[in-house]
N, C-alpha and C. Protein backbone atom coordinates (compact mmCIF):
# COMPACT_ATOMS: atom_id res chain seq x y z
N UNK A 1 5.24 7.29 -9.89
CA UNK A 1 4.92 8.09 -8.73
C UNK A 1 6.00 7.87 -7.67
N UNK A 2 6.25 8.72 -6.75
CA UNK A 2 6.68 8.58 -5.85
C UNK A 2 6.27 8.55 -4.46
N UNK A 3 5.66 7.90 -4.28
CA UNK A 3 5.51 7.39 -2.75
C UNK A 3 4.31 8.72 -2.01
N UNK A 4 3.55 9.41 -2.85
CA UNK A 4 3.84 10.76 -2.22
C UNK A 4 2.11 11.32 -2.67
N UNK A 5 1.81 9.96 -3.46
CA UNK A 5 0.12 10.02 -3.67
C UNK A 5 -1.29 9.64 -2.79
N UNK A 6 -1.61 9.39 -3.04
CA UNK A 6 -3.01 8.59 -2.04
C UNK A 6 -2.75 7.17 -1.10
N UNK A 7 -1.62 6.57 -1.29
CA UNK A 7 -1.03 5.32 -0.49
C UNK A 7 -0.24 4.84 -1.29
N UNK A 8 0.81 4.12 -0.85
CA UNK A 8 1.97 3.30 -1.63
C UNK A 8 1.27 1.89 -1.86
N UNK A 9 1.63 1.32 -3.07
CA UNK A 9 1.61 0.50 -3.82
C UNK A 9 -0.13 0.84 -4.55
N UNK A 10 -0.41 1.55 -4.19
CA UNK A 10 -1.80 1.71 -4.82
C UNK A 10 -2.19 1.62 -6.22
N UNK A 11 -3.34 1.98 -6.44
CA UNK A 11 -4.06 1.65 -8.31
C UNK A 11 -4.81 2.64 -8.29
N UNK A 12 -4.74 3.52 -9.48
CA UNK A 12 -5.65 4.24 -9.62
C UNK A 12 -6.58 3.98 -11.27
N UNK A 13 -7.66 3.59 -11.55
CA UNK A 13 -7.69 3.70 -13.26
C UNK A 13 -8.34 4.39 -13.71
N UNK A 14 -7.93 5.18 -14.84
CA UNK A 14 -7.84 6.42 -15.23
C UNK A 14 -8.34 5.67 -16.82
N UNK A 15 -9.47 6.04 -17.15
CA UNK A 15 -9.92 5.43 -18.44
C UNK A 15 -9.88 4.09 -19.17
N UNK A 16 -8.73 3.98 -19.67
CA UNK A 16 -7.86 2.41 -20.13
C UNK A 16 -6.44 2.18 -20.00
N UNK A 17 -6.04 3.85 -19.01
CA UNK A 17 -4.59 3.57 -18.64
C UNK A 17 -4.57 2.78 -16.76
N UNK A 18 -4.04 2.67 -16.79
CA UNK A 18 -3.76 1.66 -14.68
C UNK A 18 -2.83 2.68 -14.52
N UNK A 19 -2.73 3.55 -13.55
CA UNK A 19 -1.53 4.19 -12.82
C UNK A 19 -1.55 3.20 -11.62
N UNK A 20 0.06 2.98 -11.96
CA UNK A 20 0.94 2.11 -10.67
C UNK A 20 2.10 2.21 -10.06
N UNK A 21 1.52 2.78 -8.40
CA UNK A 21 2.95 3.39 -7.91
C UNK A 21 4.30 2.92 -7.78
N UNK A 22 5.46 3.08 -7.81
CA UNK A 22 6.73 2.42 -7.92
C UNK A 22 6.82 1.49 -6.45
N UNK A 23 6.85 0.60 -7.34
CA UNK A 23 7.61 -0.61 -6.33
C UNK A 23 8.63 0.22 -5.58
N UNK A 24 9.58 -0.22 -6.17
CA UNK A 24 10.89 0.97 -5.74
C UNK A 24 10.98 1.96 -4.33
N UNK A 25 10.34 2.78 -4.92
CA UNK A 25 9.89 3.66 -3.73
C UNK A 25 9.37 3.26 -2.53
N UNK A 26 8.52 2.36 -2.67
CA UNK A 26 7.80 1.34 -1.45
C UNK A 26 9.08 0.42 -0.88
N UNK A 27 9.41 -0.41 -1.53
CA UNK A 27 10.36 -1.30 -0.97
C UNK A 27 11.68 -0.30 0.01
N UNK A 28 11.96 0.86 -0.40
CA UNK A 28 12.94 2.00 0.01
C UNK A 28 12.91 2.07 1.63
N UNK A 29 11.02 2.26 1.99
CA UNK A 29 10.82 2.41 3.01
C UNK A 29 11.02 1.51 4.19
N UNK A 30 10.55 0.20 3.35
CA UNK A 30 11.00 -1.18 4.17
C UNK A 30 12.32 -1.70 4.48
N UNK A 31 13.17 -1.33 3.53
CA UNK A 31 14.53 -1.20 3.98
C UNK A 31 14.71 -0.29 4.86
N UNK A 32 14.68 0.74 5.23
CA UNK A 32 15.04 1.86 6.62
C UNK A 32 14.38 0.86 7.80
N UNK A 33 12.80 0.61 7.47
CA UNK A 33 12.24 0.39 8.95
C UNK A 33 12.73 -1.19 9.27
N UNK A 34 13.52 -2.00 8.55
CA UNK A 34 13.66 -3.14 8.83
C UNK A 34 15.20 -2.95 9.82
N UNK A 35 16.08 -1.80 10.07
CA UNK A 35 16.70 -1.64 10.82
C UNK A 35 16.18 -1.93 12.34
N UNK A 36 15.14 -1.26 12.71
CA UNK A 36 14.44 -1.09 13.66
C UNK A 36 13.02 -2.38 13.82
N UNK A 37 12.62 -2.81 12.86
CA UNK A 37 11.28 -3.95 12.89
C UNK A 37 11.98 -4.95 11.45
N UNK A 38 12.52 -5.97 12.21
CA UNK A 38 13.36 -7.31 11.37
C UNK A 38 12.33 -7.95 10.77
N UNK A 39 10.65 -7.55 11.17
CA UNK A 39 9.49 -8.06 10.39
C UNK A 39 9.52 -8.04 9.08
N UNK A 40 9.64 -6.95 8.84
CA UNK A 40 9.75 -5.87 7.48
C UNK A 40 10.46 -6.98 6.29
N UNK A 41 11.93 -7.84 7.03
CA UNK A 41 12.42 -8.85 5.89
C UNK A 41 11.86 -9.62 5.22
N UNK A 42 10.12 -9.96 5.77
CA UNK A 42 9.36 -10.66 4.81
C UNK A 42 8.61 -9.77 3.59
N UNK A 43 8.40 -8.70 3.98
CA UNK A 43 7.34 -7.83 2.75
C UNK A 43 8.82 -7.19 2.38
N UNK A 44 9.47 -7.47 2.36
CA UNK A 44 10.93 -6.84 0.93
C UNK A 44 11.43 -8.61 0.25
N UNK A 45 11.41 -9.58 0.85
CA UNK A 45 11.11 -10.83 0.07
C UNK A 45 10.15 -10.79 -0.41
N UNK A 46 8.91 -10.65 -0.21
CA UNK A 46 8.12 -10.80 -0.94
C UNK A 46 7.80 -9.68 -2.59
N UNK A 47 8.20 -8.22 -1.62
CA UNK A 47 8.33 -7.18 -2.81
C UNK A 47 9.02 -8.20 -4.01
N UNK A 48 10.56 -8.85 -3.45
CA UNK A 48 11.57 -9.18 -4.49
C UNK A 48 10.35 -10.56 -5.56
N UNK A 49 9.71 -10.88 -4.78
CA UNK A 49 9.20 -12.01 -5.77
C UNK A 49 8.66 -11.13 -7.41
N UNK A 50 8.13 -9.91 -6.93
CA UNK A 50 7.22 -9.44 -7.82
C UNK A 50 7.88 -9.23 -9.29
């Protein structure tokens, strides 16, 4: 998915499949807003742990 469903990083389960939105796409956003909120450098460390 792209960023563009019911909330980022979300779960949806769908029978016995897990739909799981892209990391990727989430972390994308935290990089832009960490220009502006230097907070942000902990939840993109932490993204990186995953």
């Amino acid at each position: 998915m792209d960023g563009v469903g019911p909330g980022l990083g979300d779960e949806q389960i769908r029978g016995t499949q897990r739909l799981v939105f892209c990391w990727a796409h989430v972390r994308r956003e935290f990089v832009e807003a960490e220009q502006v909120a230097p907070a942000c450098a902990q939840v993109l460390s932490r993204i990186g742990q995953l």
